[in-house]
N, C-alpha and C. Protein backbone atom coordinates (compact mmCIF):
# COMPACT_ATOMS: atom_id res chain seq x y z
N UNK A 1 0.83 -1.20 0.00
CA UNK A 1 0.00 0.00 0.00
C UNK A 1 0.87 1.25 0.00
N UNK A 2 1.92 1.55 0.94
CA UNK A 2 2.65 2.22 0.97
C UNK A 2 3.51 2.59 -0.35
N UNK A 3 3.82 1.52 -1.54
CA UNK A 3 4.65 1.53 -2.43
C UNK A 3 4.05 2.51 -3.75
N UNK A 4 2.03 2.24 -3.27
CA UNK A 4 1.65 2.77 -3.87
C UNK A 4 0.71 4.49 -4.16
N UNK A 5 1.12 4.57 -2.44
CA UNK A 5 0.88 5.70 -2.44
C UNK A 5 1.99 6.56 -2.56
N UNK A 6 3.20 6.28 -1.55
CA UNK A 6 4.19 7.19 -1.43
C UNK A 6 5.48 7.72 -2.74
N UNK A 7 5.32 8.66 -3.04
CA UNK A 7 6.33 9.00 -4.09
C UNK A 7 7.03 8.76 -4.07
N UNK A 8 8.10 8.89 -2.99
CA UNK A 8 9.33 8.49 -2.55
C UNK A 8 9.86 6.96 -3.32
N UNK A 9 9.00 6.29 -3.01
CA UNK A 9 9.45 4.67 -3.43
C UNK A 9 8.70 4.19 -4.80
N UNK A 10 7.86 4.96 -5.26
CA UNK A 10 7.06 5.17 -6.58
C UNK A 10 6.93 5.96 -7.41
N UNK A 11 8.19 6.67 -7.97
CA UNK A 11 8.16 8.27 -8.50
C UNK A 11 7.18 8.42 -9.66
N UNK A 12 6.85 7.33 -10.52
CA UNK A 12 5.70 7.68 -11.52
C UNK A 12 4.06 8.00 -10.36
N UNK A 13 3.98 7.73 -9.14
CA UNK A 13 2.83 8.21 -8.96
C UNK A 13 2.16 9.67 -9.06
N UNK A 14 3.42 9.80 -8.48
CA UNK A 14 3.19 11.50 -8.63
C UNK A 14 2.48 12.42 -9.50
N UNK A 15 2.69 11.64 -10.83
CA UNK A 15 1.74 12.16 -11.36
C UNK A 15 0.44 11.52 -11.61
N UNK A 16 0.21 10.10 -11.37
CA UNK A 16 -1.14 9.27 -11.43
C UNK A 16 -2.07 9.82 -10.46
N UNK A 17 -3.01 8.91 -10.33
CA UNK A 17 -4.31 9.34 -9.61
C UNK A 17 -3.77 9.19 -8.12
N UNK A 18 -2.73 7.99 -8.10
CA UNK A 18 -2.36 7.49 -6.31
C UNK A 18 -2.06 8.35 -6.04
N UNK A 19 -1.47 9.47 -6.81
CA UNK A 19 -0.54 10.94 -5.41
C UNK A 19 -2.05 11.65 -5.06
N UNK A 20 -3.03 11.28 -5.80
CA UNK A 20 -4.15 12.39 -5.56
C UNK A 20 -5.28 12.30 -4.71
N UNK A 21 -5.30 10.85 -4.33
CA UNK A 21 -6.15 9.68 -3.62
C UNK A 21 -5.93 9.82 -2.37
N UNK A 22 -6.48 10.27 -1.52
CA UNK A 22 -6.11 10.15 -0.01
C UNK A 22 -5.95 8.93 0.49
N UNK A 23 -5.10 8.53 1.39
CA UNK A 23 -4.64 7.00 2.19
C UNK A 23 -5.86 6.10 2.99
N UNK A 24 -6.97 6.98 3.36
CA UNK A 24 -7.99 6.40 4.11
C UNK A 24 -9.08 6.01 3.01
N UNK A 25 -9.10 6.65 1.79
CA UNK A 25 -9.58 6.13 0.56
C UNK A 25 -9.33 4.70 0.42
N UNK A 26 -7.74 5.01 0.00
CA UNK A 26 -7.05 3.55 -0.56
C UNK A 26 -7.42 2.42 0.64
N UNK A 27 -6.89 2.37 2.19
CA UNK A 27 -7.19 1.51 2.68
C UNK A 27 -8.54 0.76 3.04
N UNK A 28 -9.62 1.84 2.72
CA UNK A 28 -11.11 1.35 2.29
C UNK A 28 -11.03 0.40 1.24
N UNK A 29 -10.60 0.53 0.62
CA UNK A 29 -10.99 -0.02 -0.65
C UNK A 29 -9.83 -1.32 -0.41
N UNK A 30 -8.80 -1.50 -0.39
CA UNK A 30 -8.23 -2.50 0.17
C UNK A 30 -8.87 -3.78 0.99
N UNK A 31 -9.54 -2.96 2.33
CA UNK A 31 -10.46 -4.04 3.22
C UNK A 31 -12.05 -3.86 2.73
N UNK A 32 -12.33 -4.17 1.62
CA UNK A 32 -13.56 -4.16 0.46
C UNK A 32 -13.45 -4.88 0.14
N UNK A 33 -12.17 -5.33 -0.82
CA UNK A 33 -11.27 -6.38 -1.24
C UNK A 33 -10.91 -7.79 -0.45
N UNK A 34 -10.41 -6.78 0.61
CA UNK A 34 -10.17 -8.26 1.13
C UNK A 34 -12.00 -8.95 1.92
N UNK A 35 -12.44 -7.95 2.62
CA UNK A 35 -13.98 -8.51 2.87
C UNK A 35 -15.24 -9.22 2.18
N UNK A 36 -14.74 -9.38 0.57
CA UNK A 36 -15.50 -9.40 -0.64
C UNK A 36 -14.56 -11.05 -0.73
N UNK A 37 -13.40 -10.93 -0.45
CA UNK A 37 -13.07 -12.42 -1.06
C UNK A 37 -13.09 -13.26 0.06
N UNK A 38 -12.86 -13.00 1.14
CA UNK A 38 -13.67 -14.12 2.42
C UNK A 38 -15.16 -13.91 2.43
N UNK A 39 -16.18 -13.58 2.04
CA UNK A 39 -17.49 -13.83 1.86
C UNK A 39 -17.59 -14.62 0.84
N UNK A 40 -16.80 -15.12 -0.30
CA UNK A 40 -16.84 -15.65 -1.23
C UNK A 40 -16.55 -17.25 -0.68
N UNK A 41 -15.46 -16.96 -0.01
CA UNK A 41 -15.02 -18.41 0.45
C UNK A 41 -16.53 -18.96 1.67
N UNK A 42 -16.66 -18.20 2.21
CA UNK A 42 -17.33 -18.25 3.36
C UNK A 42 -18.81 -18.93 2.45
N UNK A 43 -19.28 -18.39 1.40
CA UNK A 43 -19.62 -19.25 0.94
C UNK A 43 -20.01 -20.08 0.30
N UNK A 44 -18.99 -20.95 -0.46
CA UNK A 44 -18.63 -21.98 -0.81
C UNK A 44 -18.59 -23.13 -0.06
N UNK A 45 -18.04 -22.68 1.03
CA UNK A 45 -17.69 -23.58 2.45
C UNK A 45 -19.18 -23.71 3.28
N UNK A 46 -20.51 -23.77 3.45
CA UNK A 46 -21.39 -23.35 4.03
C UNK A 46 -21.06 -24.76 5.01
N UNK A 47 -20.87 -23.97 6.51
CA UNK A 47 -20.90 -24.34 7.79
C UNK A 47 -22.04 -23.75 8.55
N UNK A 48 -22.16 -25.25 8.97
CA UNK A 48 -23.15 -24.49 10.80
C UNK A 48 -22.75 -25.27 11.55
N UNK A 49 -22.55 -25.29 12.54
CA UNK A 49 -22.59 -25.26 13.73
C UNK A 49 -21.00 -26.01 13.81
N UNK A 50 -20.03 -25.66 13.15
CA UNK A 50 -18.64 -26.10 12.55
C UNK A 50 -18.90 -27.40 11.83
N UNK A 51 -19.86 -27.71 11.37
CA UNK A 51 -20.09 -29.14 10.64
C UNK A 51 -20.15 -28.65 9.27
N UNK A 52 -19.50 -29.52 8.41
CA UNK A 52 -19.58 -29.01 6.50
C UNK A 52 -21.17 -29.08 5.79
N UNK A 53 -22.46 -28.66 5.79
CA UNK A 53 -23.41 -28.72 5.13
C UNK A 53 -23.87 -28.53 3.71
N UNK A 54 -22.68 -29.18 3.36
CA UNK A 54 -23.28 -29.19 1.89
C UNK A 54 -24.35 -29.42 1.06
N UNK A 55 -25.39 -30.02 1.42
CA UNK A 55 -26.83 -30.49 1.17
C UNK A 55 -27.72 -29.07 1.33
N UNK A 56 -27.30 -28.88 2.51
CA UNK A 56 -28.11 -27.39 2.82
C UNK A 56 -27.97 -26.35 1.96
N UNK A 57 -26.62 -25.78 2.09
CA UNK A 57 -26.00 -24.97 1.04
C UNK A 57 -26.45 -25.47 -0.61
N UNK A 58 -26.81 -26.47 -1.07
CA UNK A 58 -27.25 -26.68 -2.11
C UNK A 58 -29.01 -26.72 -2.27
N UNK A 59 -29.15 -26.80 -1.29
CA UNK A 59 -30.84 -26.49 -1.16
C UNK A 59 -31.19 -24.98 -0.64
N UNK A 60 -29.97 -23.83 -0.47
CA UNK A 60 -30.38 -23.20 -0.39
C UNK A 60 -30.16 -21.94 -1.85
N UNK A 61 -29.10 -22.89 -2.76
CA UNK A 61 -29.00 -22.56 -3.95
C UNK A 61 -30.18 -22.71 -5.07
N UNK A 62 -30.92 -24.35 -4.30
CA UNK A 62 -31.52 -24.33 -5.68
C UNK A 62 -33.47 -23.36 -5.56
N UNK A 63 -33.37 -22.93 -4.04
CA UNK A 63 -34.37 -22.09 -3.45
C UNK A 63 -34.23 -20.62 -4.59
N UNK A 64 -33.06 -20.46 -4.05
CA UNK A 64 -32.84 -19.27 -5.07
C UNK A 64 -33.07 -19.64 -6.76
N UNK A 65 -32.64 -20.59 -7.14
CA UNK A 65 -32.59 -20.59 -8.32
C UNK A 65 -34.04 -20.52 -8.69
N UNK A 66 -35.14 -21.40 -8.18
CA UNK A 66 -36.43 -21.17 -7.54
C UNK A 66 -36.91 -19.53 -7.79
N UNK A 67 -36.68 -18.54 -7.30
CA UNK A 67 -36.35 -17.77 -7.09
C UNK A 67 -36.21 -16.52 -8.84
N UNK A 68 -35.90 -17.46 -9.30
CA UNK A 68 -35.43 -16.93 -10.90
C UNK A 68 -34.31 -16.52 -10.98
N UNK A 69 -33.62 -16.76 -10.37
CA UNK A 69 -31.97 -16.58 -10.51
C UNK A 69 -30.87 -17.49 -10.15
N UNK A 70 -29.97 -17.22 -11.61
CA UNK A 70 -29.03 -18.23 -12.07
C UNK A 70 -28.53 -18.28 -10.53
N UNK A 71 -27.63 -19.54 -10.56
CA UNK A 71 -26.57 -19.52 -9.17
C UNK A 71 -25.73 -20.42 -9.14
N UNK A 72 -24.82 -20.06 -9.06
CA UNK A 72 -23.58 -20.80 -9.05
C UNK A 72 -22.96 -21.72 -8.26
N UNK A 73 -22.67 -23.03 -7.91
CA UNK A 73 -21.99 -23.75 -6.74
C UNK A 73 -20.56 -23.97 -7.21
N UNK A 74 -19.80 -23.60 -6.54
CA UNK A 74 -18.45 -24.17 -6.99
C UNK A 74 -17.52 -25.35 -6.20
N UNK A 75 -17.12 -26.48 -7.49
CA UNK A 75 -16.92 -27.09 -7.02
C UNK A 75 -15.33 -27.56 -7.20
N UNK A 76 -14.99 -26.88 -8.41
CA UNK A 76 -13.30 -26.92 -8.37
C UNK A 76 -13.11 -25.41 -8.91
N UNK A 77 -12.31 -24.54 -7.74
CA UNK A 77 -12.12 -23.60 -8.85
C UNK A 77 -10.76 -23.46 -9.59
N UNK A 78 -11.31 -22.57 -10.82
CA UNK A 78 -10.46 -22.44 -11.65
C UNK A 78 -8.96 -21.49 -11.84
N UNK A 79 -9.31 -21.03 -12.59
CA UNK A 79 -7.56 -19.97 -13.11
C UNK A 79 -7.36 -18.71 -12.18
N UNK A 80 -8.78 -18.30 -12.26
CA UNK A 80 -9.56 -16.87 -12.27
C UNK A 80 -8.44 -15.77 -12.84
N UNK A 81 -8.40 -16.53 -14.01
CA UNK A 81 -7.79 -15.62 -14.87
C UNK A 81 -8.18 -14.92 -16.32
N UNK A 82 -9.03 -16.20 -16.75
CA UNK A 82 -9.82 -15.99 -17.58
C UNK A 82 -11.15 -16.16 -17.93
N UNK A 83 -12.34 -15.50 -18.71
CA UNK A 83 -13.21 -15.40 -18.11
C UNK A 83 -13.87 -15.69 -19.98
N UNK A 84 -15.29 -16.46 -19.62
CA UNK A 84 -15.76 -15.97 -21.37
C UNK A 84 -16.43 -14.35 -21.00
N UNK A 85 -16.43 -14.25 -22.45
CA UNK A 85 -17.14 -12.69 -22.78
C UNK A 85 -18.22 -13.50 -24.02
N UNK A 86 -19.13 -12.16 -24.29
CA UNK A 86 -19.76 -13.05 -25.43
C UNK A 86 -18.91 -12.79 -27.27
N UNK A 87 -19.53 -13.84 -27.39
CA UNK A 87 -18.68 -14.08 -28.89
C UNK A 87 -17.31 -14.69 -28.94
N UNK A 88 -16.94 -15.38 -27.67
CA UNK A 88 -15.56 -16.53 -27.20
C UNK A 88 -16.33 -17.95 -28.06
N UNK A 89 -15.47 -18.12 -28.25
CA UNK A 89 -15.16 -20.05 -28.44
C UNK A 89 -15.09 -20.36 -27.36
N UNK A 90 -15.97 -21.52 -27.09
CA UNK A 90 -15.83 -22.29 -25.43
C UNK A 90 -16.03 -23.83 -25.73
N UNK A 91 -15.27 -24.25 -24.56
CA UNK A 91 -15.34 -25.68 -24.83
C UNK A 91 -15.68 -26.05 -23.30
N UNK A 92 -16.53 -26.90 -22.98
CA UNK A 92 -17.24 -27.38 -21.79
C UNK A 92 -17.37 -28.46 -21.39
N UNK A 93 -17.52 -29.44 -20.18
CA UNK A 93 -18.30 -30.58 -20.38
C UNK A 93 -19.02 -30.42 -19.36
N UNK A 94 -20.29 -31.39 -19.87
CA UNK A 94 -21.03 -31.03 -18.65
C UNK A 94 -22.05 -32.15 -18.60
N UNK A 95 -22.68 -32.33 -17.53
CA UNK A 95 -24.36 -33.12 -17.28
C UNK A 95 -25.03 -32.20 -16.82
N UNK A 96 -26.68 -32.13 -17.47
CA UNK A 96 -27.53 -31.56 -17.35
C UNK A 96 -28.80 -32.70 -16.64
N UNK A 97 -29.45 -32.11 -15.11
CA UNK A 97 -30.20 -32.91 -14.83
C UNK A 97 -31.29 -32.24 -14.08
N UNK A 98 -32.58 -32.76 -14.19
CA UNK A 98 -33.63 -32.02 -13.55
C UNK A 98 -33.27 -31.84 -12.02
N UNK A 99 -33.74 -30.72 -11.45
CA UNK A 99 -33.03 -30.14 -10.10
C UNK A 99 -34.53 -31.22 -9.32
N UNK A 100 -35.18 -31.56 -10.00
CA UNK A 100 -36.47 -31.93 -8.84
C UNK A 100 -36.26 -33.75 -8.32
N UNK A 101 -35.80 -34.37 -9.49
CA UNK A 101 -35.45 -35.77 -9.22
C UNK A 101 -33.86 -36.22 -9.39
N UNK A 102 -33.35 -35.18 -10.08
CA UNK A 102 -31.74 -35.25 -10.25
C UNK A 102 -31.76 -36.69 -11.46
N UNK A 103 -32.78 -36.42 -12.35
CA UNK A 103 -32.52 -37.77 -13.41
C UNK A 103 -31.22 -36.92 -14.67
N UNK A 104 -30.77 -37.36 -15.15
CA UNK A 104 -29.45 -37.14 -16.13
C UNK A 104 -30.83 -36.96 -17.34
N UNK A 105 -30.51 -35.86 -18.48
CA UNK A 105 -31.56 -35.19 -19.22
C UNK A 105 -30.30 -34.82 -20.63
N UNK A 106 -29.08 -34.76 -20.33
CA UNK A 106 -28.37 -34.03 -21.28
C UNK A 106 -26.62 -34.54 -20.66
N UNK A 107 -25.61 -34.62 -21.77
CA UNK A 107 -24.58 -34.81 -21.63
C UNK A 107 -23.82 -34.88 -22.53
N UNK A 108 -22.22 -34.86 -22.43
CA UNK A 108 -21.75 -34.54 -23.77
C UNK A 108 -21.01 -36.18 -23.89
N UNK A 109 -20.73 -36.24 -25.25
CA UNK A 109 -19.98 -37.89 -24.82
C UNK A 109 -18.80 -37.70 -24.67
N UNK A 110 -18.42 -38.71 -23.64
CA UNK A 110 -17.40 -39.17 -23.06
C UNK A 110 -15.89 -38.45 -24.23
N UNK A 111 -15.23 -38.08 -23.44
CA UNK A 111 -14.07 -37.51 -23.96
C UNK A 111 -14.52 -36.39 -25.03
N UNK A 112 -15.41 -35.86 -25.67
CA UNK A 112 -15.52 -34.91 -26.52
C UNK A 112 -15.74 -33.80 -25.59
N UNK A 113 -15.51 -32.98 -25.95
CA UNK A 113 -15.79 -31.33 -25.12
C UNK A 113 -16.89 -30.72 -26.04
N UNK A 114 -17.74 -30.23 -25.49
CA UNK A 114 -18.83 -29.34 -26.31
C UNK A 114 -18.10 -28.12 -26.69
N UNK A 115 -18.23 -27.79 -27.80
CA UNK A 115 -17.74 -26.19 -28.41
C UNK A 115 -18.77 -25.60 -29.07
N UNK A 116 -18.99 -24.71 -28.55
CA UNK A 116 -19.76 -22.97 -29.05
C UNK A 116 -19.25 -21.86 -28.67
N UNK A 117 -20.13 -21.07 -29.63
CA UNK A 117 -19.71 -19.46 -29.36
C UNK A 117 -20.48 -19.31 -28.66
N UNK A 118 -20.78 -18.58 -27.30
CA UNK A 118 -21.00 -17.71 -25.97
C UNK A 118 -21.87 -16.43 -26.48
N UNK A 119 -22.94 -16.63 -26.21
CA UNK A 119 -23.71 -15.46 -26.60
C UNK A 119 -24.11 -15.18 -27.79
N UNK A 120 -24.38 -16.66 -28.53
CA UNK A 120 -25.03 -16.49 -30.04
C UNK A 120 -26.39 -17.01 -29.81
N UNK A 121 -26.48 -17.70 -28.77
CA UNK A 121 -28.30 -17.81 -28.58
C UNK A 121 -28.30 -18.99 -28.99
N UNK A 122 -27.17 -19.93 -28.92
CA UNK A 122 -27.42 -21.35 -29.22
C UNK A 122 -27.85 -21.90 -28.36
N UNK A 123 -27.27 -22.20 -27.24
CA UNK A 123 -27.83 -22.84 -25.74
C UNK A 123 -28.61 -21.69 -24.90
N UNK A 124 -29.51 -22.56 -23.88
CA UNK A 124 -30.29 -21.99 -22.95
C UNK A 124 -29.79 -20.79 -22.20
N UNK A 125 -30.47 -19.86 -22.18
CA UNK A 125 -30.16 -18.75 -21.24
C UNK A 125 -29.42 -18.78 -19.90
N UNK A 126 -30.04 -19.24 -19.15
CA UNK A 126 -29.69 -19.74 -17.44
C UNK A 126 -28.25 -20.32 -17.95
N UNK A 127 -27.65 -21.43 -18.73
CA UNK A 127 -26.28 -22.05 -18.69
C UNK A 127 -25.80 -20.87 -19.73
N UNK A 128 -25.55 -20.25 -19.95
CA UNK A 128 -24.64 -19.36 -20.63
C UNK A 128 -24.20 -18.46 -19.72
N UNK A 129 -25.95 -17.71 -18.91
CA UNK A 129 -25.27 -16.87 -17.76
C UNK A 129 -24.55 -17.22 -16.59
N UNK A 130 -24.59 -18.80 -16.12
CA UNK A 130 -23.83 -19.53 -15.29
C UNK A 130 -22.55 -19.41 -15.95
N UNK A 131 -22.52 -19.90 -17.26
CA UNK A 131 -20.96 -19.87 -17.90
C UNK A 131 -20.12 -18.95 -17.60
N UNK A 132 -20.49 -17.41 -18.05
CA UNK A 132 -19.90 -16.22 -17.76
C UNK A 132 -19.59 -16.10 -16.42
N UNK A 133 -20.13 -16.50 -15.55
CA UNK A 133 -19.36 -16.54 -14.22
C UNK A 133 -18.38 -17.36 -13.70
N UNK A 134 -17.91 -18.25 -14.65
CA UNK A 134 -16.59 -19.32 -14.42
C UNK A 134 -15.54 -18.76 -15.07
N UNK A 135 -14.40 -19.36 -14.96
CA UNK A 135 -13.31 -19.39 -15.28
C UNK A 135 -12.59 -20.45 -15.58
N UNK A 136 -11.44 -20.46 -16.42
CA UNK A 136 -10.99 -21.57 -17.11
C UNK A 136 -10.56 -22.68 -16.15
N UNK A 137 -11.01 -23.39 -16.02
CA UNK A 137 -10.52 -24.79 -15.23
C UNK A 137 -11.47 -24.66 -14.05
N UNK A 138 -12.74 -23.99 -13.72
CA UNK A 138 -13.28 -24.30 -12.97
C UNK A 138 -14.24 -25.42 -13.58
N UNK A 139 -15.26 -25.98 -12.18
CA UNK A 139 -15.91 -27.09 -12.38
C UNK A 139 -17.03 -26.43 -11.47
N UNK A 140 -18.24 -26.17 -11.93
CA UNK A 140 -19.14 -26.11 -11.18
C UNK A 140 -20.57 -26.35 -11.38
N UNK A 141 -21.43 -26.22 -10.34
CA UNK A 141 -22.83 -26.77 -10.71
C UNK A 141 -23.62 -25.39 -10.68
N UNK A 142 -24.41 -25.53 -12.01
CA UNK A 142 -25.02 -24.33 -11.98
C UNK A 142 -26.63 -24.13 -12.28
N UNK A 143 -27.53 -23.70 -11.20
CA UNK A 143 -28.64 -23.90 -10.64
C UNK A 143 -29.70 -23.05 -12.32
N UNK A 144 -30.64 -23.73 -13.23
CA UNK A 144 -31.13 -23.01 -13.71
C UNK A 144 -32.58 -22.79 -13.22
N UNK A 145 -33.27 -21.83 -13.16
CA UNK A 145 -34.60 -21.55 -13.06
C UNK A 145 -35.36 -21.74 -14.41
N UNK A 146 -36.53 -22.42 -14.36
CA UNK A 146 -37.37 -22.98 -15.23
C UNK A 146 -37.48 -21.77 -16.53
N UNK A 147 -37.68 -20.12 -15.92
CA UNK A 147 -37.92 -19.67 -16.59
C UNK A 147 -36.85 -18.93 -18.08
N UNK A 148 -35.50 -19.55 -17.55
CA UNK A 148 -34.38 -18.97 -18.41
C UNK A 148 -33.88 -20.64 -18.94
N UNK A 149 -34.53 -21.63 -18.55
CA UNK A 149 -34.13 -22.89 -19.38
C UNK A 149 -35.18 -23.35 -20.42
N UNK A 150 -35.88 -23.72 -20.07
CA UNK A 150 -37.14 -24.35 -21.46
C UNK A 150 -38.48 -23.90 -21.13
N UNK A 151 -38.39 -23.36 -19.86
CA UNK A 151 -40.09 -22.53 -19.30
C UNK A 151 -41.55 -23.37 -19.22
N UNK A 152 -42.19 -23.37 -19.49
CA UNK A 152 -43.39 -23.77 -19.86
C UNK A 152 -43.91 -24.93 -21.10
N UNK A 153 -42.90 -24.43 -21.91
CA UNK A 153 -43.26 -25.31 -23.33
C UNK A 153 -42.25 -27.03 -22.61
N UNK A 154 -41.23 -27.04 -21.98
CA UNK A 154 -40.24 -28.29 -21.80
C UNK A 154 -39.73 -28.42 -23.00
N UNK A 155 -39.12 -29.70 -22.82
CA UNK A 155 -38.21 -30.20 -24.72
C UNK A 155 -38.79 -31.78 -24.14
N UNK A 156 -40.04 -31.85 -25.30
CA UNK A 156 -40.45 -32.99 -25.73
C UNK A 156 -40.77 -33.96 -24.64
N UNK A 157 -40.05 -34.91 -24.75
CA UNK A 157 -40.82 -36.58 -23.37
C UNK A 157 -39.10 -36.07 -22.38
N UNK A 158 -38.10 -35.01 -22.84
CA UNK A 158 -36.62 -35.15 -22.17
C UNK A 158 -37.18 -34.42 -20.77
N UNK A 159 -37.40 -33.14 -21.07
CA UNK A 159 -37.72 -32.02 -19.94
C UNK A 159 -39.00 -31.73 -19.68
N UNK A 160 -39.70 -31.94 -18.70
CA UNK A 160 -41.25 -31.49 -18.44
C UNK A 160 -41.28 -30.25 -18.54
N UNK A 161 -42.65 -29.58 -18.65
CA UNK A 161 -42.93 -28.49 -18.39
C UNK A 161 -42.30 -27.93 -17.16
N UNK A 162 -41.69 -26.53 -16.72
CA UNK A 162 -41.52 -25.39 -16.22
C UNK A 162 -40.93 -26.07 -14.56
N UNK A 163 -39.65 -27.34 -15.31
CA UNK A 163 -38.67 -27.47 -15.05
C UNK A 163 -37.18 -26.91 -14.75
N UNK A 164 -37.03 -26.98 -13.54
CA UNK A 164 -35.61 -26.42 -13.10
C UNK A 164 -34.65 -27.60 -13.21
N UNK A 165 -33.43 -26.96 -14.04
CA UNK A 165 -32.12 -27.69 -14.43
C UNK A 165 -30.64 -27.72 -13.42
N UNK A 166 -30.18 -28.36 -13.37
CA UNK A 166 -28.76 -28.13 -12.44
C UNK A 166 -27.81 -28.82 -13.84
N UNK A 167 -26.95 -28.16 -14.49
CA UNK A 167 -26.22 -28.43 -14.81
C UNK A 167 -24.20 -27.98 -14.27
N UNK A 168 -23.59 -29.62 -14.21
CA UNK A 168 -22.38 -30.04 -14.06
C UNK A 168 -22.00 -29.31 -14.99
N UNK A 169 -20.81 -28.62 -14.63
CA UNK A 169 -19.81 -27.95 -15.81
C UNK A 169 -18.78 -27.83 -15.53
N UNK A 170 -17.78 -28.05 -16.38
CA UNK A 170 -17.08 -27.86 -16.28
C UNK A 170 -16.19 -27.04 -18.24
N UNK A 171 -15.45 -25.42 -17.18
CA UNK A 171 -15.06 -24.80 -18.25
C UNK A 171 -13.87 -25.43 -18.95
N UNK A 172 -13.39 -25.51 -19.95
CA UNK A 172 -11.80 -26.23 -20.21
C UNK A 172 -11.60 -25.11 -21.09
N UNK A 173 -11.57 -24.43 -21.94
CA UNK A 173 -10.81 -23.95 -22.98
C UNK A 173 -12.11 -22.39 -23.09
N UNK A 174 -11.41 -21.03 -23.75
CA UNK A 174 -11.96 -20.04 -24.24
C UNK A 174 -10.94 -19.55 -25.13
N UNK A 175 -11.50 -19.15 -26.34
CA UNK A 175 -10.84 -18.61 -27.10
C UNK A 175 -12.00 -17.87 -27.94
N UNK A 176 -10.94 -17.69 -29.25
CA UNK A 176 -11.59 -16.42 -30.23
C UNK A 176 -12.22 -17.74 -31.41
């Protein structure tokens, strides 16, 4: 913090925004940072009573998803280095399964990676906007709400009507 406020040990600040920024600014924003990425961990990890509740924490994901909003569980994370945008090449694998009986509905085969472009309106709403929130080499489960996956109409004898999805993912590759 110091390196980046003080001129002395940073002579290009002087003229940047840091010489202009007051110190009680910067250290706000520092413990923002750091308070923003232990809430993150905090939860991932969902504890009570020091016991690991993972069941809970996933029933309280798929409430929300319930809810009409995407949500994310993470279960390996990734690079967090890279991220899709829309109009990336992506390569994925994943299982797609109804959130109400957990029957398997969708999958890619064995050793092939699914590839699309990100934001051409090929796949369902809810898993694209889950997508954009991963990063390369993460693995996670991502909660869809009925109304951003197939809604009302379903897909055929696969998905019932105004069905909620949990799809397994995992990101492997983004490019152009």
């Amino acid at each position: 913090l110091d390196t980046l406020y003080n001129p002395r040990r940073c002579p290009n600040a002087q003229r940047g925004i840091m010489a202009r920024t007051p110190r009680y600014f910067l250290v706000g924003a520092m413990a923002l940072l750091v308070f923003n990425y232990f809430t993150r961990q905090i939860d991932r990890a969902f504890v009570v009573g020091g016991r690991f509740c993972g069941l809970q924490r996933s029933a309280w994901v798929l409430a929300c998803a319930r809810a009409g909003r995407v949500e994310i569980e993470t279960i390996k994370p990734g690079k967090r280095k890279k991220y899709p945008t829309k109009g990336d090449m992506i390569k994925v694998n994943y299982k797609g399964r109804l959130a109400e009986t957990g029957e398997l509905v969708a999958c890619n085969e064995k050793g092939l990676a699914l590839k699309f472009r990100i934001g051409a309106g090929s796949q369902i709403p809810g898993w694209e906007e889950g997508i954009y929130m991963m990063s390369v080499g993460e693995r996670a489960k991502i909660y869809i709400p009925a109304e951003k996956a197939y809604g009302e109409m379903g897909l055929e004898d696969v998905i019932p009507p105004n069905a909620d999805l949990v799809f397994e993912t995992e990101l492997i590759w983004v490019g152009y």
